[in-house]
N, C-alpha and C. Protein backbone atom coordinates (compact mmCIF):
# COMPACT_ATOMS: atom_id res chain seq x y z
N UNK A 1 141.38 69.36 129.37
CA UNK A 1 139.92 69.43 129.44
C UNK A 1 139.50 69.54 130.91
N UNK A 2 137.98 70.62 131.38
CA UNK A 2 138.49 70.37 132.80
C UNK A 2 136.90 69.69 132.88
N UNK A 3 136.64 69.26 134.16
CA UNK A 3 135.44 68.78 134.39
C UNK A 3 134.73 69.88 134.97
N UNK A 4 133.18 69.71 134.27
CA UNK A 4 132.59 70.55 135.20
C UNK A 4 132.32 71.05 136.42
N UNK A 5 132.77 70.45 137.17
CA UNK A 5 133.13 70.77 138.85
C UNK A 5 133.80 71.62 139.15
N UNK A 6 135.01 71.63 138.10
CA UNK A 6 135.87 72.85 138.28
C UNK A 6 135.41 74.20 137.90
N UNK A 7 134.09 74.00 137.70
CA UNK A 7 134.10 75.99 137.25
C UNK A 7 133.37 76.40 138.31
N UNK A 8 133.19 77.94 138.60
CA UNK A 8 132.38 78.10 139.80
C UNK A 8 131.45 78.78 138.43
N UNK A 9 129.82 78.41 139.55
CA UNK A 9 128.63 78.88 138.70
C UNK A 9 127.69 78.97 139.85
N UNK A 10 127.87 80.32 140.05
CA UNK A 10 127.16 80.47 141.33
C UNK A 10 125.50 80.22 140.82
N UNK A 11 124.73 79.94 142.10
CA UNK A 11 123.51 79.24 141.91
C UNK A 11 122.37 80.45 142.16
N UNK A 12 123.18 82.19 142.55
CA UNK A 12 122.25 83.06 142.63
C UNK A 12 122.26 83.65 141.36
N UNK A 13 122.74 83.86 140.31
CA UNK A 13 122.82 84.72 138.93
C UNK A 13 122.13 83.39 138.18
N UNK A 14 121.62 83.85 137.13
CA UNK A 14 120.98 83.49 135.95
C UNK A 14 121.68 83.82 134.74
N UNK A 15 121.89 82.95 133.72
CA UNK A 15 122.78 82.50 132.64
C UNK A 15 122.13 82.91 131.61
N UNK A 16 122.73 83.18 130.33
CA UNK A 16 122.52 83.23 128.96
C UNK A 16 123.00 81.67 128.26
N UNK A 17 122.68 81.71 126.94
CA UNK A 17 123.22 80.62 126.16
C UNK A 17 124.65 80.99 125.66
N UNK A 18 124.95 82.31 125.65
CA UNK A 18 126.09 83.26 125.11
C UNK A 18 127.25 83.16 126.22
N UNK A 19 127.02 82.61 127.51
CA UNK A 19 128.40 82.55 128.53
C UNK A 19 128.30 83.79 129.51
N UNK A 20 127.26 84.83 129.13
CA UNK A 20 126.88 85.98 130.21
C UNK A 20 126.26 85.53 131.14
N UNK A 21 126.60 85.90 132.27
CA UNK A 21 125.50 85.96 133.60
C UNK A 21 124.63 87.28 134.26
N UNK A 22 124.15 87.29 134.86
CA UNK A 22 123.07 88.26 135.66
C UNK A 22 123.16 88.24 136.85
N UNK A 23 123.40 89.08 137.49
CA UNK A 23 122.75 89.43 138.76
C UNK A 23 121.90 90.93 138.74
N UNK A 24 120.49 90.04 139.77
CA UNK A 24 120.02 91.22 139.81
C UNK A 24 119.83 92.15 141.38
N UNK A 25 120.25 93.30 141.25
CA UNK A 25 120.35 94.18 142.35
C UNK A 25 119.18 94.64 142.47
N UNK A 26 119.13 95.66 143.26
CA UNK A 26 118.00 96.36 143.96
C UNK A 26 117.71 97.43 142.52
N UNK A 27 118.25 97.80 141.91
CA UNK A 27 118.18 99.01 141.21
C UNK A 27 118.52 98.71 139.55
N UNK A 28 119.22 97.61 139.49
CA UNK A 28 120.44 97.61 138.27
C UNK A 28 120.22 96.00 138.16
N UNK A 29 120.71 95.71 136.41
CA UNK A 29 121.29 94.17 136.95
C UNK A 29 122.83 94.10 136.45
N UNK A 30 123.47 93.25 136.86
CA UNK A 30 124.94 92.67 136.54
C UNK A 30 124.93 92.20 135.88
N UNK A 31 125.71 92.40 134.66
CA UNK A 31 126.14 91.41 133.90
C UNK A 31 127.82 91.21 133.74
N UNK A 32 128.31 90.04 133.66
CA UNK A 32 129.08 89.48 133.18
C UNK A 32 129.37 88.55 132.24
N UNK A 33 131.12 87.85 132.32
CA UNK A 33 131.35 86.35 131.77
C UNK A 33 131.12 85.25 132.38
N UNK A 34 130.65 84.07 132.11
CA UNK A 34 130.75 83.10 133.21
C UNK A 34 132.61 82.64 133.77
N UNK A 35 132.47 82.09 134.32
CA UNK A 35 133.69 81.39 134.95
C UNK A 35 134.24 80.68 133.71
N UNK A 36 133.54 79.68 133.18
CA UNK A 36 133.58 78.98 131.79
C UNK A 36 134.04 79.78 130.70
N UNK A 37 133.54 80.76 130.71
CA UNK A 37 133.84 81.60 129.30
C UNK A 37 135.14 81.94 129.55
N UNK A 38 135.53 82.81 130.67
CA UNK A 38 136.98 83.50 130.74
C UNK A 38 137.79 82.51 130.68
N UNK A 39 137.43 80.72 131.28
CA UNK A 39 138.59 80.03 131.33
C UNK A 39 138.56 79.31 129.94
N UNK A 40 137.41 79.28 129.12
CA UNK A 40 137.81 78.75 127.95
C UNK A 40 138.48 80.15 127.06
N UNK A 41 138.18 81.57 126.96
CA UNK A 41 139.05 82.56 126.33
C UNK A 41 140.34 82.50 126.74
N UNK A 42 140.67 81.99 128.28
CA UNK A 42 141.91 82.35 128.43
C UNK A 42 142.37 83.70 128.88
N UNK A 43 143.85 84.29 128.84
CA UNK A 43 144.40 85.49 129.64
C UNK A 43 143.62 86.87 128.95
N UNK A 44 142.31 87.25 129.28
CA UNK A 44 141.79 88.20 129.14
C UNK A 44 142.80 89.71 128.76
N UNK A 45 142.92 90.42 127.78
CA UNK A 45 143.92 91.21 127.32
C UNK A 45 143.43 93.19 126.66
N UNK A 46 142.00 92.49 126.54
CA UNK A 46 141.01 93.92 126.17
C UNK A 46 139.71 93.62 126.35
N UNK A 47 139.29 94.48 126.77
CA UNK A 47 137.60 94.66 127.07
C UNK A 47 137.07 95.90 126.39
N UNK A 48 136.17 95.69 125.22
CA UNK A 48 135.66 97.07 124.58
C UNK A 48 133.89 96.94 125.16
N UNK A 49 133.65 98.04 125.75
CA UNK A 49 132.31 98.23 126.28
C UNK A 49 131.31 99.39 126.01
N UNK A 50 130.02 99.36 125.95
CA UNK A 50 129.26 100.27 125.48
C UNK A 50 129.75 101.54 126.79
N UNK A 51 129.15 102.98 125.54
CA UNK A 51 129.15 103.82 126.90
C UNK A 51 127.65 103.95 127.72
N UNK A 52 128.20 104.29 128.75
CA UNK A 52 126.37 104.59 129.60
C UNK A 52 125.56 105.51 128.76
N UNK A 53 124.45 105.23 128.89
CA UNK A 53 123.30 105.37 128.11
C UNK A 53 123.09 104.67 126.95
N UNK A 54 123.65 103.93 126.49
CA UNK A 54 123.70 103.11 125.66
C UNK A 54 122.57 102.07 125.75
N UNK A 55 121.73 101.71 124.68
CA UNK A 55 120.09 100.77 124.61
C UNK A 55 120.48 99.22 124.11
N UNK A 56 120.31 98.60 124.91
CA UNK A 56 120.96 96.92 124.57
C UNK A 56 119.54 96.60 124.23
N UNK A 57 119.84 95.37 123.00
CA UNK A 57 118.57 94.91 122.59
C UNK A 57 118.98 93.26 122.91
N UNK A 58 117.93 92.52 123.69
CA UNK A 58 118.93 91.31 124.08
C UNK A 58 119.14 90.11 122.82
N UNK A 59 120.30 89.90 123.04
CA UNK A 59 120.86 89.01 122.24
C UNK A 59 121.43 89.74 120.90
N UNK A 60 121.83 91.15 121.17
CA UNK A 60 122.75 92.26 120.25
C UNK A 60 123.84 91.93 120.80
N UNK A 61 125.13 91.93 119.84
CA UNK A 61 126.28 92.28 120.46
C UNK A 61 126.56 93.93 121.35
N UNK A 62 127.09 93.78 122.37
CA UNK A 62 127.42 94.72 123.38
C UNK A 62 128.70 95.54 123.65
N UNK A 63 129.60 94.58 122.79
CA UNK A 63 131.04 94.67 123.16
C UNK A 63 131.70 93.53 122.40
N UNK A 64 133.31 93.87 123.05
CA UNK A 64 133.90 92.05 122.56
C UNK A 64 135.17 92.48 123.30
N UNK A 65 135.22 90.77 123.82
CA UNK A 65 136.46 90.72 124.92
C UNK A 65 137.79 89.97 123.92
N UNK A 66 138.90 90.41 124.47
CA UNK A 66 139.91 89.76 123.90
C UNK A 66 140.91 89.00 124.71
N UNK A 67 141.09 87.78 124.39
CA UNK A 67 142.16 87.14 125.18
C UNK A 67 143.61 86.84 124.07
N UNK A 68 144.43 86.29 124.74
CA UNK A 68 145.78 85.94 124.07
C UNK A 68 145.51 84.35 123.22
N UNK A 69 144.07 84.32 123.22
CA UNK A 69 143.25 82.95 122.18
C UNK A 69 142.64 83.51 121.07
N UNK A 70 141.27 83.97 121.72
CA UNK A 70 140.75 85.23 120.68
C UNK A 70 139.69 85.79 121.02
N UNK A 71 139.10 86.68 119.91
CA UNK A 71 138.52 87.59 120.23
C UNK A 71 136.74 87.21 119.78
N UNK A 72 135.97 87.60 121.05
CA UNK A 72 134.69 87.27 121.01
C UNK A 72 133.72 88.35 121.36
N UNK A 73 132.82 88.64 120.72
CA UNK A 73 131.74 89.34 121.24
C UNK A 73 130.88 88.83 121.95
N UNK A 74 130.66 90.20 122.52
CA UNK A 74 129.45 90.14 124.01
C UNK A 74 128.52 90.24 123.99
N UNK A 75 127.48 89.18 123.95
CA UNK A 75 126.01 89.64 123.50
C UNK A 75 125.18 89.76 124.65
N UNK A 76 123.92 90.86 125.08
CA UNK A 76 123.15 91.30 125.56
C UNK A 76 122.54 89.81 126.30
N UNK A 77 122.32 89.84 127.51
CA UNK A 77 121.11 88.47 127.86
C UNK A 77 119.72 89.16 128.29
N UNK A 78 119.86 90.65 128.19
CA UNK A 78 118.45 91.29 128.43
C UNK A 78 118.62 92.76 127.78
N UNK A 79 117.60 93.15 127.65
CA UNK A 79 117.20 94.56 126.65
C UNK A 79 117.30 95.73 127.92
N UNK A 80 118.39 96.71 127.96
CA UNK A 80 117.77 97.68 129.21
C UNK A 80 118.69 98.82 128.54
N UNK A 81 119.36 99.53 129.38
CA UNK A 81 119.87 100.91 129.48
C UNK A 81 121.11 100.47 130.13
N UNK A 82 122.16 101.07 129.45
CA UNK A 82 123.36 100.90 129.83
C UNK A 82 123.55 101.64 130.99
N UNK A 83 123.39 101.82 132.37
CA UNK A 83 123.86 103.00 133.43
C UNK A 83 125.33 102.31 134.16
N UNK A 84 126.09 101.64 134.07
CA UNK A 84 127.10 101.84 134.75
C UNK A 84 128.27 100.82 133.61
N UNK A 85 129.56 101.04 133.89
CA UNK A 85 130.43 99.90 133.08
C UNK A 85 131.71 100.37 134.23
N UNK A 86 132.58 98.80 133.94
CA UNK A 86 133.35 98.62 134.92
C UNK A 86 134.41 98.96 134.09
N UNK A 87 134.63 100.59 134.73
CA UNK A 87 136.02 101.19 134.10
C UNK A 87 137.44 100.51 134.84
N UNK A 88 137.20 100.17 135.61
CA UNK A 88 138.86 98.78 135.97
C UNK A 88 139.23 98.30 134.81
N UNK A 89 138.34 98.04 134.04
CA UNK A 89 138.64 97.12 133.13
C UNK A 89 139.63 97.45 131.92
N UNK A 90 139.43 98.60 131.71
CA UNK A 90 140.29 99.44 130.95
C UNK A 90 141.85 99.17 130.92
N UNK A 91 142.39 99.26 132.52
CA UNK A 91 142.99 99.43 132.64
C UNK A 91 144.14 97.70 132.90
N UNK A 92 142.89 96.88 133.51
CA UNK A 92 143.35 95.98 133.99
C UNK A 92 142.20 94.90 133.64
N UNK A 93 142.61 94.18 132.31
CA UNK A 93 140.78 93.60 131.61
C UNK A 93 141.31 92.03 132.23
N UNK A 94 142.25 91.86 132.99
CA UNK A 94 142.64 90.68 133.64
C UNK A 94 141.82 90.24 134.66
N UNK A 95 141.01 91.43 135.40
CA UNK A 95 140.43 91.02 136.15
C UNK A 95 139.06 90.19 136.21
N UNK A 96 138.81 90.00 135.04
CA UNK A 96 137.97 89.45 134.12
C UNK A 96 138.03 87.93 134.46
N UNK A 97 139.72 87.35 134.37
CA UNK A 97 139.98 85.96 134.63
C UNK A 97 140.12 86.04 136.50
N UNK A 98 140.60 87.20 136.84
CA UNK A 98 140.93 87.02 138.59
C UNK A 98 139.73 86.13 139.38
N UNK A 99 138.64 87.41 138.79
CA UNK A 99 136.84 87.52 139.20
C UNK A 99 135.96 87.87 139.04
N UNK A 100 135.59 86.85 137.61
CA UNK A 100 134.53 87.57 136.77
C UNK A 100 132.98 87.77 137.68
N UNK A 101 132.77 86.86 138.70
CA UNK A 101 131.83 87.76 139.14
C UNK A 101 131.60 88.32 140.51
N UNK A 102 132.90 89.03 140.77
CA UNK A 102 132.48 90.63 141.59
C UNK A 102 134.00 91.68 140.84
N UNK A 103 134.58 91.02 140.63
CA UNK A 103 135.49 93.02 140.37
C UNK A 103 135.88 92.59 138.69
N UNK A 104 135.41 91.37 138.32
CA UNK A 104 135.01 91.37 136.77
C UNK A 104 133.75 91.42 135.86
N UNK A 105 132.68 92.01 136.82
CA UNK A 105 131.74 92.42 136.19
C UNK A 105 131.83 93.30 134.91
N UNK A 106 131.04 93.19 133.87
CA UNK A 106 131.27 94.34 132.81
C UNK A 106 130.40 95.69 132.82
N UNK A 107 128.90 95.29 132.67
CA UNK A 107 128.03 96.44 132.53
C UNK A 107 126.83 96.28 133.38
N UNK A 108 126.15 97.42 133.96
CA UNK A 108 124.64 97.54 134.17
C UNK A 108 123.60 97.77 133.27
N UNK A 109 122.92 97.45 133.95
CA UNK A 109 121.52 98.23 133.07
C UNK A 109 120.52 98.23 134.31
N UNK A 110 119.82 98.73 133.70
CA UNK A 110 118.47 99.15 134.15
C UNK A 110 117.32 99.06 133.13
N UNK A 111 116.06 98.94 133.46
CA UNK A 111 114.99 98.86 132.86
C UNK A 111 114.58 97.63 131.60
N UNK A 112 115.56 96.36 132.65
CA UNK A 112 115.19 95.33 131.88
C UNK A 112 113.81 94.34 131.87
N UNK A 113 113.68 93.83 130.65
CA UNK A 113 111.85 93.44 130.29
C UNK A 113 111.84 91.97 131.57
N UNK A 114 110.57 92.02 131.94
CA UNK A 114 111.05 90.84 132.55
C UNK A 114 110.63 89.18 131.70
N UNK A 115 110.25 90.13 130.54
CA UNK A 115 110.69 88.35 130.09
C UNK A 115 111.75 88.03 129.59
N UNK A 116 112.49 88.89 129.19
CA UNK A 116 114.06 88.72 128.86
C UNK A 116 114.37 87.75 130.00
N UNK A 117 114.20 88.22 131.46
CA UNK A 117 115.16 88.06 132.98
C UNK A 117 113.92 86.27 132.56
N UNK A 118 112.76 86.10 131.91
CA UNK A 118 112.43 84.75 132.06
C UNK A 118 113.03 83.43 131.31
N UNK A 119 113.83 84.07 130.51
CA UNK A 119 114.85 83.20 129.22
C UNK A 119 115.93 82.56 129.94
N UNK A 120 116.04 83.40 130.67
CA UNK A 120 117.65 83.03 131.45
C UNK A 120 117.38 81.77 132.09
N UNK A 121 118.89 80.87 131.83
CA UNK A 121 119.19 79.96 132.65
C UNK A 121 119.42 79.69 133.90
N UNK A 122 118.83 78.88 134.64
CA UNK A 122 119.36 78.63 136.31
C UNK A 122 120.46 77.85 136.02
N UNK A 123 121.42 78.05 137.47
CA UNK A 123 122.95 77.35 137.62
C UNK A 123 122.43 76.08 136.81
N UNK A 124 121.74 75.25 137.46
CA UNK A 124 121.54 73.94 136.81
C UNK A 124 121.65 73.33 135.40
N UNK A 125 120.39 74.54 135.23
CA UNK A 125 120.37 74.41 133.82
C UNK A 125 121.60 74.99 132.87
N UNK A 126 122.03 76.03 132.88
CA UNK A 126 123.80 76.38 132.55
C UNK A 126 124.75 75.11 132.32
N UNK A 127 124.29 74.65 133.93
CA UNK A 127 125.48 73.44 133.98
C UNK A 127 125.20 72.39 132.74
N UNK A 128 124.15 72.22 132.76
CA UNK A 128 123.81 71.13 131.57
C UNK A 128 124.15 71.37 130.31
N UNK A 129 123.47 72.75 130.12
CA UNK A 129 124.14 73.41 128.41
C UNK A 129 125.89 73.49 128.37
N UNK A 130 126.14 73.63 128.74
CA UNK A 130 127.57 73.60 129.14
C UNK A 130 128.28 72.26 128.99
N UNK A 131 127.57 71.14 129.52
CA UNK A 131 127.95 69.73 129.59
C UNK A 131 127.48 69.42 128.05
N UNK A 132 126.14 69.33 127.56
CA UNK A 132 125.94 69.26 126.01
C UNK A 132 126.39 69.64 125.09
N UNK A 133 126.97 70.76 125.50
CA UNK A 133 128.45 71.64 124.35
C UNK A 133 129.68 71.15 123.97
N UNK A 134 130.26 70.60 125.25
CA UNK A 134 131.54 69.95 125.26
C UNK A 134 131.39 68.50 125.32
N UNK A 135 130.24 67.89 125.24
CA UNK A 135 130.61 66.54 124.57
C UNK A 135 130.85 66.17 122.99
């Protein structure tokens, strides 16, 4: 079991209830797994991802990642336009556990609502849902 200290949850991205995070860029936002998610899935083994142009409705499944535990789908934490996906992943969906958030990012979007981006969790608050889960 690990303690919450041990996960990193950076305090600039914003959280889902689903284990996705956000960052938002100048143009696009990031999404990923949290730190939590990949280390509770374990050795990350497949990543299936929408193609670009693809219309996320938030809180749709998006995808689903697979580890050598099991297999989970990826649900949306905001409604936008699929414009970019991290083709590394294809090849190497490990990088998922290396560093899920910079060269294990999964997808972009663009043209997300901003009350979707108002649902989202701060680090803090993450940390807590997270702590209420595993007790």
């Amino acid at each position: 079991m690990y303690a919450l200290a041990d996960y990193d949850i950076p305090t600039d991205l914003r959280y889902s209830s689903e284990d996705e995070w956000i960052r938002e860029e100048e143009d696009r936002i990031d999404i990923g797994i949290t730190d939590y998610a990949q280390e509770q899935l374990g050795d990350i083994v497949f990543v299936e991802l929408p193609e670009v142009g693809a219309v996320l409705l938030k809180g749709d499944p998006f995808g689903v990642i697979e580890s050598v535990k099991a297999v989970s789908d990826l649900f949306a934490p905001v409604s936008g336009t699929v414009v970019a996906v991290n083709e590394e992943l294809e090849d190497h969906p490990e990088l998922v556990n290396a560093d899920c958030y910079q060269n294990g990012w999964l997808i972009a979007v663009e043209d997300a609502k901003t009350d979707d981006l108002d649902d989202l969790l701060s680090a803090d608050a993450y940390l807590q849902y997270i702590e209420d889960r595993t007790e």
